[in-house]
C-alpha atoms as a PDB file:
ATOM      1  CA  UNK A   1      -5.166  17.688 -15.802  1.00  0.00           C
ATOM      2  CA  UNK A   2      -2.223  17.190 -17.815  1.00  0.00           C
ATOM      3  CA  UNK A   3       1.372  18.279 -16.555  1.00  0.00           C
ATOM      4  CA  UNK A   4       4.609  17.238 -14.913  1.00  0.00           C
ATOM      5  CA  UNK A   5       5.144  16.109 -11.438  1.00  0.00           C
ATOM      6  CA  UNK A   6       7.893  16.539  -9.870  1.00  0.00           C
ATOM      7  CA  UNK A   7       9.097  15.705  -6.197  1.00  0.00           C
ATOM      8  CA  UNK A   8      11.503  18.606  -4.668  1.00  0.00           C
ATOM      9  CA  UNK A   9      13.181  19.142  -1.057  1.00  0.00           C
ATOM     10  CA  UNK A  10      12.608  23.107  -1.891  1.00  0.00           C
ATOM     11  CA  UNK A  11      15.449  24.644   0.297  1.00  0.00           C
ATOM     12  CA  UNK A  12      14.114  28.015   1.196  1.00  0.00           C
ATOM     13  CA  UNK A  13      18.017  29.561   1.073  1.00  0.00           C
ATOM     14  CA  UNK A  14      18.955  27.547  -2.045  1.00  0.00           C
ATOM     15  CA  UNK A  15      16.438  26.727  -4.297  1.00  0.00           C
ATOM     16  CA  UNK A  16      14.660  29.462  -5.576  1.00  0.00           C
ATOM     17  CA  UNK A  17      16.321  29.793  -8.893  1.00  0.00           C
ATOM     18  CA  UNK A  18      15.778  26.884 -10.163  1.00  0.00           C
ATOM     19  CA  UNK A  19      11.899  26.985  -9.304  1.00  0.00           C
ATOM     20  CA  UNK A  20      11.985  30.625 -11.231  1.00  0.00           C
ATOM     21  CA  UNK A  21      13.620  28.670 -14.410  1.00  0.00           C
ATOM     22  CA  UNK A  22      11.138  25.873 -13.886  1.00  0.00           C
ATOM     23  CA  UNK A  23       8.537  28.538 -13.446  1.00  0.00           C
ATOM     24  CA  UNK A  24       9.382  30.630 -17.044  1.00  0.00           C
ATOM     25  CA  UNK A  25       9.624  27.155 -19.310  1.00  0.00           C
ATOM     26  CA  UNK A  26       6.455  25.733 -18.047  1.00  0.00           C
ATOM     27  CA  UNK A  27       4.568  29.175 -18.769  1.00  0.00           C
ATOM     28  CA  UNK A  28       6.339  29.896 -22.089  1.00  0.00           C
ATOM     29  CA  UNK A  29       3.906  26.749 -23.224  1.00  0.00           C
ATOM     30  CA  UNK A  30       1.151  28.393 -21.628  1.00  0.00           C
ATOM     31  CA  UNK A  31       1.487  26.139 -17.902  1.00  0.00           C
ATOM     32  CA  UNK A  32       1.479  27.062 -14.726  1.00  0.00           C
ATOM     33  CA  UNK A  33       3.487  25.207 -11.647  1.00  0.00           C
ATOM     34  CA  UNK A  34       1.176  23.920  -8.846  1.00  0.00           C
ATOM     35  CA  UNK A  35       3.618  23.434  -5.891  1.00  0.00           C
ATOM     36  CA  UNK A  36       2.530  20.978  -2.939  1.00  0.00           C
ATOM     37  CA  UNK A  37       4.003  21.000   0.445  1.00  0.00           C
ATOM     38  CA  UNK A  38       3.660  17.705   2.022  1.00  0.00           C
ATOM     39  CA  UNK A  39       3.924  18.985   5.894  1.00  0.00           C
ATOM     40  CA  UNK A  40       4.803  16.496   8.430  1.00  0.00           C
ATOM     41  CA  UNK A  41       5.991  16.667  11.483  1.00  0.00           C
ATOM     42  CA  UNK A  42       9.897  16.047  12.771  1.00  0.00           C
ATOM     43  CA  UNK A  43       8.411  12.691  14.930  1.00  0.00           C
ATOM     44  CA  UNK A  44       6.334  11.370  11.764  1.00  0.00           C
ATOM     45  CA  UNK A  45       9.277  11.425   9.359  1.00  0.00           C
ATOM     46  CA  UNK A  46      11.689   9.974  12.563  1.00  0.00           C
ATOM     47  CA  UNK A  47       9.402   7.434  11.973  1.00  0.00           C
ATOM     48  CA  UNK A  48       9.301   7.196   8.024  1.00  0.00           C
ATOM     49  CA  UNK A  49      12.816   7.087   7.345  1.00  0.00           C
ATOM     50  CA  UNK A  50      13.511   4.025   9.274  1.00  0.00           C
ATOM     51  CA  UNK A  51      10.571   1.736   7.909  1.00  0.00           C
ATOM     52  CA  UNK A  52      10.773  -0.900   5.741  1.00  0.00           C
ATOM     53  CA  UNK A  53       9.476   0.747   2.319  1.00  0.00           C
ATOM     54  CA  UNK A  54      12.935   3.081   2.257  1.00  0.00           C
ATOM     55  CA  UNK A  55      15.579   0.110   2.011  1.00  0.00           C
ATOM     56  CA  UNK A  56      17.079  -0.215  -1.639  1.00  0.00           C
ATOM     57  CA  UNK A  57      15.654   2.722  -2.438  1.00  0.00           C
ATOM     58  CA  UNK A  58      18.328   6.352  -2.653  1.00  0.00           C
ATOM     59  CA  UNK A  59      15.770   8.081   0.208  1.00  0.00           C
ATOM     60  CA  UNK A  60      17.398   9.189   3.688  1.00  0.00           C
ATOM     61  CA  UNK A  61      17.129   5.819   5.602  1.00  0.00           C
ATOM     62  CA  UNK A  62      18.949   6.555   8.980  1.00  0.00           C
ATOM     63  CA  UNK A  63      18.226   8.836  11.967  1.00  0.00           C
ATOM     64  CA  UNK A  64      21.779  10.114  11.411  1.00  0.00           C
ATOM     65  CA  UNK A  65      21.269  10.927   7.915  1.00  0.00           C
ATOM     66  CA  UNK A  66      18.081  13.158   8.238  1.00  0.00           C
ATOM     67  CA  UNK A  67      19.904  14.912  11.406  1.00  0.00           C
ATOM     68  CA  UNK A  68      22.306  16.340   9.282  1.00  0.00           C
ATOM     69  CA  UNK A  69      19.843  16.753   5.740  1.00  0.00           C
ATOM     70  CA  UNK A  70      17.761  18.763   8.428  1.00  0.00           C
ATOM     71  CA  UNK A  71      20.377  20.718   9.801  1.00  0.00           C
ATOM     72  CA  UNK A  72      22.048  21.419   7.226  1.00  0.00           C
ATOM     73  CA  UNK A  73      19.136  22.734   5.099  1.00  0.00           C
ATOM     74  CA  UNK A  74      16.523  25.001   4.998  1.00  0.00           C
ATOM     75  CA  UNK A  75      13.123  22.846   3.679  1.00  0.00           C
ATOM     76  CA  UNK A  76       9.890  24.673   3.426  1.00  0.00           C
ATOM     77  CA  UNK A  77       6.747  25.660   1.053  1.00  0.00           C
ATOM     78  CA  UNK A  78       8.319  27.090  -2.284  1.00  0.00           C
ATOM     79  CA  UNK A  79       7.005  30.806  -2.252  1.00  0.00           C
ATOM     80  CA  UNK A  80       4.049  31.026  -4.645  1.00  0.00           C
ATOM     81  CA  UNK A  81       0.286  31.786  -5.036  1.00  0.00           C
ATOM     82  CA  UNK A  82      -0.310  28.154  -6.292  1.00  0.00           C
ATOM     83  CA  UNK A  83       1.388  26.279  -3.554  1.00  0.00           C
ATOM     84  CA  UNK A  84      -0.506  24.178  -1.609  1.00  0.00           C
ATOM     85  CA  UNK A  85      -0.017  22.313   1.842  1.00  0.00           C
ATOM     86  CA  UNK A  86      -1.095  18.957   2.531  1.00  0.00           C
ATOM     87  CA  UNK A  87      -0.596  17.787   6.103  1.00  0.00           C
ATOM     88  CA  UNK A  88       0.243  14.134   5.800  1.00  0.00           C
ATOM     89  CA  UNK A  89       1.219  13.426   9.291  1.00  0.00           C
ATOM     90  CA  UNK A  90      -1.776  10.896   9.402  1.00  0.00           C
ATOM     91  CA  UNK A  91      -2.168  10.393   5.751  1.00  0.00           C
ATOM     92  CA  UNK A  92      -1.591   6.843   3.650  1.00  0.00           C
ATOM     93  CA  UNK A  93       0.281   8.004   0.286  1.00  0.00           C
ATOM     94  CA  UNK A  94      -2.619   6.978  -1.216  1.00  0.00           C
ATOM     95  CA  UNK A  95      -5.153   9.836   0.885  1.00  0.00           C
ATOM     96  CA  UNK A  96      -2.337  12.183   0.293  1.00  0.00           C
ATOM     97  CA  UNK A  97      -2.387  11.626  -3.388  1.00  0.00           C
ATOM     98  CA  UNK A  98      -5.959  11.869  -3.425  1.00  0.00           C
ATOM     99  CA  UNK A  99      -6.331  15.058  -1.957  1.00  0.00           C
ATOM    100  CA  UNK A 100      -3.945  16.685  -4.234  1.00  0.00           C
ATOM    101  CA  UNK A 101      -5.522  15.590  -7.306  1.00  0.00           C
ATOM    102  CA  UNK A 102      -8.904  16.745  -5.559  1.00  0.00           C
ATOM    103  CA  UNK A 103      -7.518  20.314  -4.649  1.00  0.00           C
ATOM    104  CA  UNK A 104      -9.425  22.789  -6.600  1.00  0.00           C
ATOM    105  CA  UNK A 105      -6.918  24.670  -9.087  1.00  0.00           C
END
């Protein structure tokens, strides 16, 4: 499959407009969007923001930090018949890649 990928804190309150404009370009050259939901729970990412493999990078890297992304946002699935949930709570990136290149479109 050929496309774009593109990684997206959707916020439910916020974002919608610019997944519609995303939406009409992609299927004005005949595409369709495929959104994934990576689901995790609040402990898991507790966990992932302070490990190693986030310093030097621009991710939230602090407990304090995600408090207040988390609070002050909205983050969910976008709303469409493509998107799809993965459940990564347990998942290497690797597994979590795989299955989403797996997924039957």
């Amino acid at each position: 499959m050929e496309g774009l990928i593109v990684t997206f804190c959707f916020d439910l309150s916020t974002d919608m407009k610019v997944v519609e404009l995303w939406e009409s370009i992609v299927s004005n050259y005949g595409g369709k969007i495929l959104p994934i939901y990576l689901n995790v729970s609040a402990e898991i990412l507790a966990e992932r923001v302070v490990s190693a493999s986030r310093i030097g990078t621009k991710k939230v890297q602090c407990l304090n930090e995600l408090n207040m992304v988390l609070s002050e946002n909205e983050f969910g699935a976008i709303p469409n018949r493509n998107t799809i949930s993965v459940d990564t709570n347990f998942l290497c990136v690797e597994k979590a890649a795989r299955l989403i290149l797996e997924h039957p479109l």
